[in-house]
PDB file of N, CA and C in Angstrom:
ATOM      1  N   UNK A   1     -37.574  64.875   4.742  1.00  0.00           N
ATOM      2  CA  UNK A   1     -37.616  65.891   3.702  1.00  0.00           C
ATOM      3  C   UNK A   1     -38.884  66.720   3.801  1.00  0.00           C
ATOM      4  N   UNK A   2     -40.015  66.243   4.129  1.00  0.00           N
ATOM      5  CA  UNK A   2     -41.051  66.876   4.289  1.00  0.00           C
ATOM      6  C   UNK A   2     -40.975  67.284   5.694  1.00  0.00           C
ATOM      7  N   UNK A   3     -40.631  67.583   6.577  1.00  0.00           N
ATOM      8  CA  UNK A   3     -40.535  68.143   7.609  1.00  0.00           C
ATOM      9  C   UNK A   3     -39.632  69.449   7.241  1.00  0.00           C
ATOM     10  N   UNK A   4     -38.468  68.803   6.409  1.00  0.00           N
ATOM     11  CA  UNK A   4     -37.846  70.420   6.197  1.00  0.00           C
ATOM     12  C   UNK A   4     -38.820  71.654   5.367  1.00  0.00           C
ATOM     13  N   UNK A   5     -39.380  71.028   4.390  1.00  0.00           N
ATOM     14  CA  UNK A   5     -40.496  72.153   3.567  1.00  0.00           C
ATOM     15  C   UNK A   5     -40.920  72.070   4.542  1.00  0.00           C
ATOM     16  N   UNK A   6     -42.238  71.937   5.875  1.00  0.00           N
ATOM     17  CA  UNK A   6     -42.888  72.328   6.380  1.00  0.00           C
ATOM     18  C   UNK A   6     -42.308  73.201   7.465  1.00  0.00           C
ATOM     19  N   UNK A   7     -41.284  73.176   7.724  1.00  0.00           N
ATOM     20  CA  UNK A   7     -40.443  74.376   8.461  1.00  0.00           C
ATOM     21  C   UNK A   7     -40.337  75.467   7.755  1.00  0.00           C
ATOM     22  N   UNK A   8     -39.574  75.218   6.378  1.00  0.00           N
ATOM     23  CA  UNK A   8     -39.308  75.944   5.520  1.00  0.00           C
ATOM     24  C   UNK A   8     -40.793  77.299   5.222  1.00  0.00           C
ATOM     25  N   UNK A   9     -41.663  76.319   5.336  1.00  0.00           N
ATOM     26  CA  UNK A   9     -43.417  77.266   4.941  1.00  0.00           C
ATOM     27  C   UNK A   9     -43.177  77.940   5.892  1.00  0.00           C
ATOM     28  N   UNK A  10     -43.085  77.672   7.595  1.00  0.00           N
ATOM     29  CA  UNK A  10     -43.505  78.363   8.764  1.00  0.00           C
ATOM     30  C   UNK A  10     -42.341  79.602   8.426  1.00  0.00           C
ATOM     31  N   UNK A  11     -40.889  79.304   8.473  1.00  0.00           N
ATOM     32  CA  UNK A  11     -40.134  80.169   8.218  1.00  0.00           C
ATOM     33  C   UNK A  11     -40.723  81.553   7.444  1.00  0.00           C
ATOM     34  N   UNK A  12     -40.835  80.964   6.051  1.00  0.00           N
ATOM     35  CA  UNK A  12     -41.537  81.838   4.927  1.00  0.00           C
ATOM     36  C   UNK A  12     -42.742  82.813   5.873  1.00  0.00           C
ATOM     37  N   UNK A  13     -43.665  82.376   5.897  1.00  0.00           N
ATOM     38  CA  UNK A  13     -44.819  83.108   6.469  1.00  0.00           C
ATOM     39  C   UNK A  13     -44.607  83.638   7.898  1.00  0.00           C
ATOM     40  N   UNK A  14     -43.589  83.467   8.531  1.00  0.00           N
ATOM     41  CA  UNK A  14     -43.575  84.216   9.568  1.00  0.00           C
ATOM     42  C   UNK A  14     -42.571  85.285   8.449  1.00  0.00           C
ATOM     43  N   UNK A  15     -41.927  85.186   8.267  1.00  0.00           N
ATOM     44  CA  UNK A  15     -40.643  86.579   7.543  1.00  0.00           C
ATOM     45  C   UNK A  15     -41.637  87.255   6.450  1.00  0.00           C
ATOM     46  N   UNK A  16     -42.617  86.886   6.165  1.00  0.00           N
ATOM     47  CA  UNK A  16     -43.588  87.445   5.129  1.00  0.00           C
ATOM     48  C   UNK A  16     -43.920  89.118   6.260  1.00  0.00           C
ATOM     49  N   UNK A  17     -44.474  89.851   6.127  1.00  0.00           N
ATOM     50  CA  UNK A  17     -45.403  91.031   5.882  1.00  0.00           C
ATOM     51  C   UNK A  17     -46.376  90.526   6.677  1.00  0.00           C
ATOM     52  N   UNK A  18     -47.436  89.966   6.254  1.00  0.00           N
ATOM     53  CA  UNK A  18     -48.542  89.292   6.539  1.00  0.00           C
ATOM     54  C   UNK A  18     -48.638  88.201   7.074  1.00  0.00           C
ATOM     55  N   UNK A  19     -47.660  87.328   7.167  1.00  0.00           N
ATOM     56  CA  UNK A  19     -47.615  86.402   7.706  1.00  0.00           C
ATOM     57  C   UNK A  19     -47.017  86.541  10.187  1.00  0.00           C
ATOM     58  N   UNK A  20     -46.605  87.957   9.785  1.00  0.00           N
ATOM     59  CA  UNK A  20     -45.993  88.424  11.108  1.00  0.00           C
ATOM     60  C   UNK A  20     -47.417  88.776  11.673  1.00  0.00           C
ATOM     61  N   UNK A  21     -48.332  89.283  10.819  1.00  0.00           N
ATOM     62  CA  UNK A  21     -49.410  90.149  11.536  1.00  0.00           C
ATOM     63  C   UNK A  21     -49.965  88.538  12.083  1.00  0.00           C
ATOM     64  N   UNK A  22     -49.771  87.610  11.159  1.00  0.00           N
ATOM     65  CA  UNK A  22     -50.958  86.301  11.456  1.00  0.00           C
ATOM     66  C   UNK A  22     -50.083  85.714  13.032  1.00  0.00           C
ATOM     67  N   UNK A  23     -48.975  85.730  13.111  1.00  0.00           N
ATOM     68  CA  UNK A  23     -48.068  85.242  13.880  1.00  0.00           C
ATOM     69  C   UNK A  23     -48.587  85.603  14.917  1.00  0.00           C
ATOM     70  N   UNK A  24     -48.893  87.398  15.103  1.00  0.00           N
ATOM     71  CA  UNK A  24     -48.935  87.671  16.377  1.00  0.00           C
ATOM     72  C   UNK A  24     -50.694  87.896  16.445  1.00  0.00           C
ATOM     73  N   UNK A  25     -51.395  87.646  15.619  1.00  0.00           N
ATOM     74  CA  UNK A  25     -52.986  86.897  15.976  1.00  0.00           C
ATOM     75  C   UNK A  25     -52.605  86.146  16.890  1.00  0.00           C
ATOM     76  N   UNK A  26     -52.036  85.322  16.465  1.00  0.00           N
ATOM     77  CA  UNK A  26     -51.958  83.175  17.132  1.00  0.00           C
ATOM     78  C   UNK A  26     -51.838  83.481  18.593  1.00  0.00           C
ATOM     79  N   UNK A  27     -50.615  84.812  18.522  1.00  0.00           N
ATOM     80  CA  UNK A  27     -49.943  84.908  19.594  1.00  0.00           C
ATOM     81  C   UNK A  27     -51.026  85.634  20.717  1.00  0.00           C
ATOM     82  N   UNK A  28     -51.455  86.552  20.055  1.00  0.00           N
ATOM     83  CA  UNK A  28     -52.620  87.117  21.073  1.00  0.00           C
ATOM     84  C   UNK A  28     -53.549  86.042  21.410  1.00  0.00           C
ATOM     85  N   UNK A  29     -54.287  85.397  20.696  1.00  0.00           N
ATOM     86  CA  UNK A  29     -55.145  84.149  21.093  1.00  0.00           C
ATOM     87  C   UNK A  29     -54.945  83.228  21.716  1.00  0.00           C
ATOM     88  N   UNK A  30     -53.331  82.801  21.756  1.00  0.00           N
ATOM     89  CA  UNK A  30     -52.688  81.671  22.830  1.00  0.00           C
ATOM     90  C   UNK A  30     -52.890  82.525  24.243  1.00  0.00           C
ATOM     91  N   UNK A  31     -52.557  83.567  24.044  1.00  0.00           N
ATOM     92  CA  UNK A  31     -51.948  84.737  25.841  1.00  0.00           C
ATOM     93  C   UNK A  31     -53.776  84.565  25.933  1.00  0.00           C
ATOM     94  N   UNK A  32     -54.416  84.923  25.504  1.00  0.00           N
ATOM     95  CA  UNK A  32     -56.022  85.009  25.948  1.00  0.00           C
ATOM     96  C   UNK A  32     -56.802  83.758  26.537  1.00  0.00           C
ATOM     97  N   UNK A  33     -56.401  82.448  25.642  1.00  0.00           N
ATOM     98  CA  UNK A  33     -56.400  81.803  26.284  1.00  0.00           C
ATOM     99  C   UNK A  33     -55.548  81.060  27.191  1.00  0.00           C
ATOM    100  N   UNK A  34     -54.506  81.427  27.751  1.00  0.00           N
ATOM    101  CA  UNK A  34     -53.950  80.851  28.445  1.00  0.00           C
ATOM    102  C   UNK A  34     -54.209  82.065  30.100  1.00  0.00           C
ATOM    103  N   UNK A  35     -54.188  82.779  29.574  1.00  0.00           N
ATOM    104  CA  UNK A  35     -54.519  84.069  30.836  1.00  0.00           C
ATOM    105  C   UNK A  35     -56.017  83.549  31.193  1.00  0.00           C
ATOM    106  N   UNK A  36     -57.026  84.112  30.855  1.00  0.00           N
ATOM    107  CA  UNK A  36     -58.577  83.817  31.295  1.00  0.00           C
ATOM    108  C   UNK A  36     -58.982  82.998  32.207  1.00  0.00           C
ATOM    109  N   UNK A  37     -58.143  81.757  32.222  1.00  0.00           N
ATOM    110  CA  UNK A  37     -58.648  80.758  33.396  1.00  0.00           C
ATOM    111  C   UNK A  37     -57.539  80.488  34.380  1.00  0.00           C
ATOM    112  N   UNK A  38     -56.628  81.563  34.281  1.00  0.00           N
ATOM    113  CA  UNK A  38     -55.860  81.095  34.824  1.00  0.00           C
ATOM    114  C   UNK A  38     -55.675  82.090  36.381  1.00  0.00           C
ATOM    115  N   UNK A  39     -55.101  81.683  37.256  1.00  0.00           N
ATOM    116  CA  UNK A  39     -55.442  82.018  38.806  1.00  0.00           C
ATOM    117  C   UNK A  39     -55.669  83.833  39.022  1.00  0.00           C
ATOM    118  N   UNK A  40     -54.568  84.478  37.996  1.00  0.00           N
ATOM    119  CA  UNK A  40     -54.705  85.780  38.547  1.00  0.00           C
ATOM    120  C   UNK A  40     -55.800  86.607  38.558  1.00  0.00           C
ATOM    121  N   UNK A  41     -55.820  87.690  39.669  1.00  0.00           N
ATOM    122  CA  UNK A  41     -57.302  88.259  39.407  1.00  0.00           C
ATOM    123  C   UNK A  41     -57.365  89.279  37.997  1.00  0.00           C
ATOM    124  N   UNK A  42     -58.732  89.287  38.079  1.00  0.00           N
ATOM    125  CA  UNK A  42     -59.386  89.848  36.630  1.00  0.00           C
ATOM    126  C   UNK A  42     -58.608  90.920  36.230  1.00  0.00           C
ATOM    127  N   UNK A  43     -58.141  91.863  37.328  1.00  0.00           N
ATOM    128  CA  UNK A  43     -57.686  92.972  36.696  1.00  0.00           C
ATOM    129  C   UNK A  43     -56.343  92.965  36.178  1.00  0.00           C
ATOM    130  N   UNK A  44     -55.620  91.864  36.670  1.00  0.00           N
ATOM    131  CA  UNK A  44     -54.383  91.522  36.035  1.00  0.00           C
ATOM    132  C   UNK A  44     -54.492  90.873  35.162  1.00  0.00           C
ATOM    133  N   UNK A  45     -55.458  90.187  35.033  1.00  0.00           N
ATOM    134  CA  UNK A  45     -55.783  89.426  33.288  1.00  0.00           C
ATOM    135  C   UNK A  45     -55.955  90.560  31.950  1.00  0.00           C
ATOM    136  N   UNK A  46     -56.720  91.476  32.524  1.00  0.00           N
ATOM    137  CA  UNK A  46     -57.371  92.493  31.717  1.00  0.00           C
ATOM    138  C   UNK A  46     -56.141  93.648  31.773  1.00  0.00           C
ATOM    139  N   UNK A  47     -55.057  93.539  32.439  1.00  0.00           N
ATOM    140  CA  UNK A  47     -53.836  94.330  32.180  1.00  0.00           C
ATOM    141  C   UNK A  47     -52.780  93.953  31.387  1.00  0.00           C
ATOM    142  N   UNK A  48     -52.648  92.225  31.721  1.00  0.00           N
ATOM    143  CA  UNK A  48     -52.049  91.882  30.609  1.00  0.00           C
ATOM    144  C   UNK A  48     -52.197  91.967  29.125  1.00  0.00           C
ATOM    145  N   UNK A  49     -53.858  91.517  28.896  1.00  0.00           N
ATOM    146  CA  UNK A  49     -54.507  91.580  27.900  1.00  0.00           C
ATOM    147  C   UNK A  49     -54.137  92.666  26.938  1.00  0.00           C
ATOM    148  N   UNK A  50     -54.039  93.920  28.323  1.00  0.00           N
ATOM    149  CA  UNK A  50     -54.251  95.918  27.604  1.00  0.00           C
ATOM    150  C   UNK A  50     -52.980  95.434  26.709  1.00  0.00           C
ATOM    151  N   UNK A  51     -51.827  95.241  27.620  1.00  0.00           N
ATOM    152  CA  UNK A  51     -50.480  95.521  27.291  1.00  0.00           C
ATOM    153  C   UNK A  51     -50.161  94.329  25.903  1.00  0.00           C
ATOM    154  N   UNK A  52     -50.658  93.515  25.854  1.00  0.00           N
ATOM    155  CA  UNK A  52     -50.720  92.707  24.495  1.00  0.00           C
ATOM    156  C   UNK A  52     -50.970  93.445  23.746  1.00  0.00           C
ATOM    157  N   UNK A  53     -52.313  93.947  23.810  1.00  0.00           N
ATOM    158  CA  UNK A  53     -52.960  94.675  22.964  1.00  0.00           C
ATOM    159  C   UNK A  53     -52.277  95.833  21.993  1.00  0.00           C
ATOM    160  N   UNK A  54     -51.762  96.667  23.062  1.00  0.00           N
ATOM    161  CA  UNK A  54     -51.014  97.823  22.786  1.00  0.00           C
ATOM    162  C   UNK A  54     -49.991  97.415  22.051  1.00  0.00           C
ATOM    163  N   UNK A  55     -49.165  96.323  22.514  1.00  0.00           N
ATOM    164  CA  UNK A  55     -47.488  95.932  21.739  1.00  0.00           C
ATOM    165  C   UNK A  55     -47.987  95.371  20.152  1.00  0.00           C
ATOM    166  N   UNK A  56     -49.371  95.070  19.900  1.00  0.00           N
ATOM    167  CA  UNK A  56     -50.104  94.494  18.770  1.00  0.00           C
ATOM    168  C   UNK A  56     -50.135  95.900  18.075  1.00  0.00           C
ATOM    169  N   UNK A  57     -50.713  96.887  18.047  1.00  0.00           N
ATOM    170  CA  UNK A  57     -51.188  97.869  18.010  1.00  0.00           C
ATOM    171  C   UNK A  57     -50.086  98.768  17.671  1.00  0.00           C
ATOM    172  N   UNK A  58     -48.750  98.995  18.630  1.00  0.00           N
ATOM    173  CA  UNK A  58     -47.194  99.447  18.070  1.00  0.00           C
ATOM    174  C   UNK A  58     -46.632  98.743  17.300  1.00  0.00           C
ATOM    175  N   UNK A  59     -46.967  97.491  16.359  1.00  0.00           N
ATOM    176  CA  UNK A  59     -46.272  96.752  16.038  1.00  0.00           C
ATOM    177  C   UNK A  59     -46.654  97.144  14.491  1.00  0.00           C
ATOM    178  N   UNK A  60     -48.101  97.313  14.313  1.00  0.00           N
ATOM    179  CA  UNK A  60     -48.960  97.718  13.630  1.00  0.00           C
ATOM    180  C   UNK A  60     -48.671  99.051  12.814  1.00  0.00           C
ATOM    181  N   UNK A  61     -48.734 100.215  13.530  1.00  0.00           N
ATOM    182  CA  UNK A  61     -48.547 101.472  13.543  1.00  0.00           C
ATOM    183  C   UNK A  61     -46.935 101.519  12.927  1.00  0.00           C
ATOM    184  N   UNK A  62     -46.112 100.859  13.519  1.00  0.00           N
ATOM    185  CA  UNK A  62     -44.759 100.782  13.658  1.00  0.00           C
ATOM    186  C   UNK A  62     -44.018 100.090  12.136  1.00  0.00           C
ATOM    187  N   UNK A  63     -45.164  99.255  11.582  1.00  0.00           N
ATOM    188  CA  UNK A  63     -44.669  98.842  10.224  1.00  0.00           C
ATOM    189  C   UNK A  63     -45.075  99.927   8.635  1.00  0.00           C
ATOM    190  N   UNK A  64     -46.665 100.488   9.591  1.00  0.00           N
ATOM    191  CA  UNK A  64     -46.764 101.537   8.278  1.00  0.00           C
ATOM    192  C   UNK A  64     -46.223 102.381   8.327  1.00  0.00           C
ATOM    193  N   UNK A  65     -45.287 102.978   9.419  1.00  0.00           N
ATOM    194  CA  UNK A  65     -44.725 104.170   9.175  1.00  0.00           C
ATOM    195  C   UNK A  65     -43.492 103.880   8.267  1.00  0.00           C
ATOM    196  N   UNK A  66     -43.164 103.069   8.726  1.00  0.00           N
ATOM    197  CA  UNK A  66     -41.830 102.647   7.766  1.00  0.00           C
ATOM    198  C   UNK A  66     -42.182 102.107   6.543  1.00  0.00           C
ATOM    199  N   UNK A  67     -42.873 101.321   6.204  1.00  0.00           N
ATOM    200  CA  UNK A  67     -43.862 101.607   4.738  1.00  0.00           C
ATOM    201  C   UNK A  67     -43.969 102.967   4.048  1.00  0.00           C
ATOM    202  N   UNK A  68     -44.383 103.385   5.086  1.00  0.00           N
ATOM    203  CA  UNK A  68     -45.394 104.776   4.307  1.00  0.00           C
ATOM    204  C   UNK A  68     -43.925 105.376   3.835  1.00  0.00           C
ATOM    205  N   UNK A  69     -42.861 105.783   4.870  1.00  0.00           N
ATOM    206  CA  UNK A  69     -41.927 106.551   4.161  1.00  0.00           C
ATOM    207  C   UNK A  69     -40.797 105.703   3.168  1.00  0.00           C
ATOM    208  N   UNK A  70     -40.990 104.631   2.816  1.00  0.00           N
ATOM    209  CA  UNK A  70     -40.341 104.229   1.589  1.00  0.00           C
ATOM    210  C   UNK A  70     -40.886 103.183   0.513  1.00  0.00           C
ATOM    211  N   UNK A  71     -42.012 103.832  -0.014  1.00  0.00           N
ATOM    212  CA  UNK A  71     -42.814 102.275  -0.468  1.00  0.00           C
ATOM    213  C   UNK A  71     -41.614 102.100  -1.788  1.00  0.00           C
ATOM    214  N   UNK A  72     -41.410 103.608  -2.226  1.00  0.00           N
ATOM    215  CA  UNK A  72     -40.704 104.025  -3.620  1.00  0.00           C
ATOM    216  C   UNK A  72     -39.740 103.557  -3.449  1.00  0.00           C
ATOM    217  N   UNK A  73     -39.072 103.113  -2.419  1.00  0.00           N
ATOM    218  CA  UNK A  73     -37.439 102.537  -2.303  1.00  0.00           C
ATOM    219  C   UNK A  73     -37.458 100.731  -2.646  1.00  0.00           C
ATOM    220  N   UNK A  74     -38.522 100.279  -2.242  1.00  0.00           N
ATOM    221  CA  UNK A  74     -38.805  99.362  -2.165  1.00  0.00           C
ATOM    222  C   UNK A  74     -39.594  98.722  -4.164  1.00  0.00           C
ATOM    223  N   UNK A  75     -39.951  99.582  -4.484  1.00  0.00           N
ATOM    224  CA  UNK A  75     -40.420  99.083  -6.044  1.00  0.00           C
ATOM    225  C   UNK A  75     -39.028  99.611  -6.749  1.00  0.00           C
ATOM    226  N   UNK A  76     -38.456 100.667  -6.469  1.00  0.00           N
ATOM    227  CA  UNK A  76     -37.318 100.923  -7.383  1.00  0.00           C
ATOM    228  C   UNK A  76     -35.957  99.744  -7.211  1.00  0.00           C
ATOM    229  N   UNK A  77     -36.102  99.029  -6.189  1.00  0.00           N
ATOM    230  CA  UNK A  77     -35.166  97.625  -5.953  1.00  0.00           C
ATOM    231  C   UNK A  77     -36.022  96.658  -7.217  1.00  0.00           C
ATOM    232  N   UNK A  78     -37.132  96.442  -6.454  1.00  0.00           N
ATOM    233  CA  UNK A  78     -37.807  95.250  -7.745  1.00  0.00           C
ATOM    234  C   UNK A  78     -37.764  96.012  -9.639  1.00  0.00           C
ATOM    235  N   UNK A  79     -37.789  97.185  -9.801  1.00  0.00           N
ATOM    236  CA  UNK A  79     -37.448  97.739 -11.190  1.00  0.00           C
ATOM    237  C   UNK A  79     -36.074  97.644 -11.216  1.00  0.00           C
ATOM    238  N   UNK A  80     -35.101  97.552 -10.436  1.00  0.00           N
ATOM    239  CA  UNK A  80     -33.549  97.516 -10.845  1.00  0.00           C
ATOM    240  C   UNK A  80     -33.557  96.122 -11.006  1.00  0.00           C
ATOM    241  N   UNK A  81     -33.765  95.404 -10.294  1.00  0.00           N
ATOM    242  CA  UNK A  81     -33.737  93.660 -10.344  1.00  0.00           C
ATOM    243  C   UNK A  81     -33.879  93.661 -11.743  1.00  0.00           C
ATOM    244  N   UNK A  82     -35.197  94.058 -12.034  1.00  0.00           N
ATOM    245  CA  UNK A  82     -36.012  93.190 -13.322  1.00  0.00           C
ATOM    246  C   UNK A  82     -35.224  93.802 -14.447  1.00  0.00           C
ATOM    247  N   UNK A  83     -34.596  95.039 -14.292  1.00  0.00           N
ATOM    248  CA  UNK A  83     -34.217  95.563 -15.573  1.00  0.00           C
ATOM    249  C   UNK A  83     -32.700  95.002 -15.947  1.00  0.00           C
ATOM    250  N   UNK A  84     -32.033  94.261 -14.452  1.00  0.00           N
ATOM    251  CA  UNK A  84     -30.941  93.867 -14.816  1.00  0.00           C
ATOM    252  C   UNK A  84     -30.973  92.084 -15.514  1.00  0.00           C
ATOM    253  N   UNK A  85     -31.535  91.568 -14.618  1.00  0.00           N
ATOM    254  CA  UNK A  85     -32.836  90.496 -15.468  1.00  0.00           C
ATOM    255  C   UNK A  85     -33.093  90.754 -17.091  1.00  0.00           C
ATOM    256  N   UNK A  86     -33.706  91.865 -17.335  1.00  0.00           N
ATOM    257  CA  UNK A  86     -33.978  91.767 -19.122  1.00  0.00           C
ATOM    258  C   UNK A  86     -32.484  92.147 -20.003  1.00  0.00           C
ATOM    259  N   UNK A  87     -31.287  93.312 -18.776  1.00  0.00           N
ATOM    260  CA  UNK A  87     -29.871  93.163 -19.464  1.00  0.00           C
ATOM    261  C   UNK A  87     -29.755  91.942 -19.715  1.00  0.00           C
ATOM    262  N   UNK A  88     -29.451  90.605 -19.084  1.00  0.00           N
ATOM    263  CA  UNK A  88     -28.861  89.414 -19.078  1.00  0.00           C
ATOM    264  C   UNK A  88     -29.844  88.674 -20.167  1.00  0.00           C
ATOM    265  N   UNK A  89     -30.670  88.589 -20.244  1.00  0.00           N
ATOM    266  CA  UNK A  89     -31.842  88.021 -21.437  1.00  0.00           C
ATOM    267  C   UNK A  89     -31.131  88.724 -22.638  1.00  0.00           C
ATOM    268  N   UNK A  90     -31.168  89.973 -23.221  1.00  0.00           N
ATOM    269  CA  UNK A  90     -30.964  90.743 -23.890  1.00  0.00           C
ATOM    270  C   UNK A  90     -29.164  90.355 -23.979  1.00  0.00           C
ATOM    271  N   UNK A  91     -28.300  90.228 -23.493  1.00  0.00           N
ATOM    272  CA  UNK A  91     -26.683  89.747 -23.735  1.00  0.00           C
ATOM    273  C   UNK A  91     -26.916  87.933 -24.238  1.00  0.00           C
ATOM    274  N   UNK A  92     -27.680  87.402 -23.605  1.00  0.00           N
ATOM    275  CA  UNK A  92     -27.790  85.800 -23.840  1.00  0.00           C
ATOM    276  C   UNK A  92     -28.311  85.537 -25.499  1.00  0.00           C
ATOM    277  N   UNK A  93     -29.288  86.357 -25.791  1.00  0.00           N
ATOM    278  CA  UNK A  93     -30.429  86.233 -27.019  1.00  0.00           C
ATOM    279  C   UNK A  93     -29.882  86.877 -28.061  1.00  0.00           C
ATOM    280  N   UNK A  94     -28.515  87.771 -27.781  1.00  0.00           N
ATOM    281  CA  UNK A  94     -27.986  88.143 -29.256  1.00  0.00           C
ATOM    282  C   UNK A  94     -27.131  87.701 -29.581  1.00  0.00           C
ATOM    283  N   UNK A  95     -27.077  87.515 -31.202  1.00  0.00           N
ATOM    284  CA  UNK A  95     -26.086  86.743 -32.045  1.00  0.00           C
ATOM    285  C   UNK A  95     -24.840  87.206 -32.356  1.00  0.00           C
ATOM    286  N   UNK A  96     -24.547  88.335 -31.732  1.00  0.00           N
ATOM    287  CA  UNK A  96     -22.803  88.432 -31.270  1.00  0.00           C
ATOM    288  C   UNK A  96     -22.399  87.654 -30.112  1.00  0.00           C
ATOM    289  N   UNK A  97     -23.300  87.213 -29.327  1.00  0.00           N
ATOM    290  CA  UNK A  97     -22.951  86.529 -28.294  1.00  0.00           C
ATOM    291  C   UNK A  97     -22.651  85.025 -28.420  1.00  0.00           C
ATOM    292  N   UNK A  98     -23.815  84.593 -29.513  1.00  0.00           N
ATOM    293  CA  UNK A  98     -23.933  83.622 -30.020  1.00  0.00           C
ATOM    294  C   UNK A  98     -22.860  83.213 -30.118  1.00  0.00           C
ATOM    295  N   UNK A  99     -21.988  84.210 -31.244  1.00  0.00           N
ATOM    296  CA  UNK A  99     -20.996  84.258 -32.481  1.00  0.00           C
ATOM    297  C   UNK A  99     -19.423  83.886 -31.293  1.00  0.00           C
ATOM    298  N   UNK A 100     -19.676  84.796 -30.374  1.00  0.00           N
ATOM    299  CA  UNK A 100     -18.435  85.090 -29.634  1.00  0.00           C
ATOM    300  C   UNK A 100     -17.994  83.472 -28.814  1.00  0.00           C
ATOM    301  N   UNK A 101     -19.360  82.872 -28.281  1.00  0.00           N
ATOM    302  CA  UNK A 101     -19.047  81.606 -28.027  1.00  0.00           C
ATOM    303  C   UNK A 101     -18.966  80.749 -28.807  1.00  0.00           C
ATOM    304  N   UNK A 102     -19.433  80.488 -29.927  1.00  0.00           N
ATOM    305  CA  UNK A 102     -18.932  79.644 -31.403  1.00  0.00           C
ATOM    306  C   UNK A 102     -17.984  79.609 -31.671  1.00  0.00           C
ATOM    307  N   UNK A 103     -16.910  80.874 -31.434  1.00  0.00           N
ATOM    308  CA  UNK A 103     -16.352  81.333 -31.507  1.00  0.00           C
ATOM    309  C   UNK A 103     -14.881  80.619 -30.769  1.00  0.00           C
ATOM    310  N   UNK A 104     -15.059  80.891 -29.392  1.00  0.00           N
ATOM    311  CA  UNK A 104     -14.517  79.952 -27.812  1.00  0.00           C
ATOM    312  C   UNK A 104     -14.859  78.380 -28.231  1.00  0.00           C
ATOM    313  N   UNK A 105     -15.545  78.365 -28.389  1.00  0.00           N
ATOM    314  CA  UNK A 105     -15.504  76.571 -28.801  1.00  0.00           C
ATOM    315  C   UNK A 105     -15.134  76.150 -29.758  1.00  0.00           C
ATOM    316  N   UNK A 106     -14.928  76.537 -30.625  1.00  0.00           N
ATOM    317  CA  UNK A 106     -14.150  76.432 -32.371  1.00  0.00           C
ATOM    318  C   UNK A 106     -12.602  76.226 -31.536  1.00  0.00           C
ATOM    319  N   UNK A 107     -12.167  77.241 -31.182  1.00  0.00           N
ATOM    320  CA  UNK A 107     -10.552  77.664 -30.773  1.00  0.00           C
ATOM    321  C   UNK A 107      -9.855  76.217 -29.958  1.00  0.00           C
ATOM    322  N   UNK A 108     -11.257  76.070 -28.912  1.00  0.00           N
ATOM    323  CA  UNK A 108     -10.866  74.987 -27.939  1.00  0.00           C
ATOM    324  C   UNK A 108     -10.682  73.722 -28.660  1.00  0.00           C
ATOM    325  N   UNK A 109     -11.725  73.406 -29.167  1.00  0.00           N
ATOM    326  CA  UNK A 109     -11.637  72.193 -30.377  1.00  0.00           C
ATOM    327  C   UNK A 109     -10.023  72.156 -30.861  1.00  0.00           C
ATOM    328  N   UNK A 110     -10.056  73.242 -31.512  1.00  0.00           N
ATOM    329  CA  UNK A 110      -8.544  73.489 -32.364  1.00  0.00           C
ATOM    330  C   UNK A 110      -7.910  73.285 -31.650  1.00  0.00           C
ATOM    331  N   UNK A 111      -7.908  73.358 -30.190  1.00  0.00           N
ATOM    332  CA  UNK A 111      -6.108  73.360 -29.271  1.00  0.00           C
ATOM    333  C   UNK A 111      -6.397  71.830 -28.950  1.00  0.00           C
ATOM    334  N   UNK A 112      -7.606  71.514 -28.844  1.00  0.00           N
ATOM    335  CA  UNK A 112      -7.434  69.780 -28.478  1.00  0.00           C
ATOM    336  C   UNK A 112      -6.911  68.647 -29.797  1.00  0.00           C
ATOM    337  N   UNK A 113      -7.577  69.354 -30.833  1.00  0.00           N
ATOM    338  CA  UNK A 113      -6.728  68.708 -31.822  1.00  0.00           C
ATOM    339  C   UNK A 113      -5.564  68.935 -32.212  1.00  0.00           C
ATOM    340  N   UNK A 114      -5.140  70.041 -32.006  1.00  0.00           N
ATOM    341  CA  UNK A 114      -3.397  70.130 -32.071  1.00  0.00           C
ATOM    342  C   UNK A 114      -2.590  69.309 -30.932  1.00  0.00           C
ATOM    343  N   UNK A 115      -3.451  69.482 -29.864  1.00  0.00           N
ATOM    344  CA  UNK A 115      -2.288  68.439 -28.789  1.00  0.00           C
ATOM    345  C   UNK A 115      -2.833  66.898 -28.875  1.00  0.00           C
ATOM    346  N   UNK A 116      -3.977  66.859 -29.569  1.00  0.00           N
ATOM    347  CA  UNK A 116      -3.725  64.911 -30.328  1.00  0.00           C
ATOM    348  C   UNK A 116      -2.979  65.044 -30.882  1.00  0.00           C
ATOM    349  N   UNK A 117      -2.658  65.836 -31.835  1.00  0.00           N
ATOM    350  CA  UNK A 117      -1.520  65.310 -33.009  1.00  0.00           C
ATOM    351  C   UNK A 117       0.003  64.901 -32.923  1.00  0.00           C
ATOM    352  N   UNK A 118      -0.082  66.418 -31.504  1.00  0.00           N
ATOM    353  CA  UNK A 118       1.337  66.008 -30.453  1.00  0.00           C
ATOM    354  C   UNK A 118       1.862  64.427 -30.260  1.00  0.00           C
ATOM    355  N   UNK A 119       0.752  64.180 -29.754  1.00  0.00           N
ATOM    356  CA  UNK A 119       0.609  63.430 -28.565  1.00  0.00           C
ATOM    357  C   UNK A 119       0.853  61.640 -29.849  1.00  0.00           C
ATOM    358  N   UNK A 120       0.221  61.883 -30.659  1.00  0.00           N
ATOM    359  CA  UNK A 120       0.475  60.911 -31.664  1.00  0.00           C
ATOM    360  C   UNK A 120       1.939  60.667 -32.293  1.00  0.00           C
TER     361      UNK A 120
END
C-alpha cells in the first residue's frame, strides 16, 4: 500500500507544472553525469550537453507560450467548477429541498406499510 502512494506522489509531481521542470533538472544532471566521464571526446560531450540544453530551454519557452495565451481559460474552468460547487451547496441547504425529501420518505414509509398490511 505504501508503495502505491509513493508512485502515486512521483505520478502527481511529474504531471504537476513544476514538478516536469524538476523532472527534467534530474534529467539534465543524470545526462551530465553520465556523459563527462564517459569515453566520448569533449566535443561530443559538450554537444550533447548543447542539445540537452536547448530541448530544456524549448521545453521552457514552449510552456509559457501556451500559458501566456490562455491563463484566462484556465481560471474561468476553476470559477465554473466552484460556482457549480456553491449551485449544489445552495440546492442541498434549502428547505424546499429539505421538504421535498421528507417528503419521498414519508410516501415510501406509506407504501411499505400498506404492503405489511397486505401481506398480513
Amino acid at each position: 500500500m505504501d508503495s502505491q502512494r509513493w508512485w502515486a506522489g512521483i505520478i502527481r509531481a511529474i504531471t504537476s507544472g513544476l514538478g516536469l521542470y524538476g523532472l527534467f533538472a534530474l534529467l539534465l544532471t543524470g545526462f551530465a553525469v553520465a556523459i563527462l566521464p564517459s569515453k566520448l571526446s569533449e566535443a561530443a560531450q559538450l554537444t550533447v550537453l548543447a542539445w540537452t540544453g536547448v530541448g530544456g530551454l524549448l521545453l521552457i519557452i514552449g510552456s509559457f507560450i501556451i500559458l501566456w495565451r490562455n491563463p484566462r481559460h484556465l481560471a474561468d474552468q476553476v470559477a465554473l467548477q466552484q460556482s457549480q460547487i456553491d449551485a449544489i451547496k445552495e440546492t442541498l441547504e434549502s428547505p424546499l429541498f429539505a421538504d421535498k425529501v421528507l417528503d419521498i420518505v414519508r410516501s415510501e414509509i406509506g407504501q411499505e406499510d400498506q404492503n405489511d398490511e397486505h401481506t398480513l
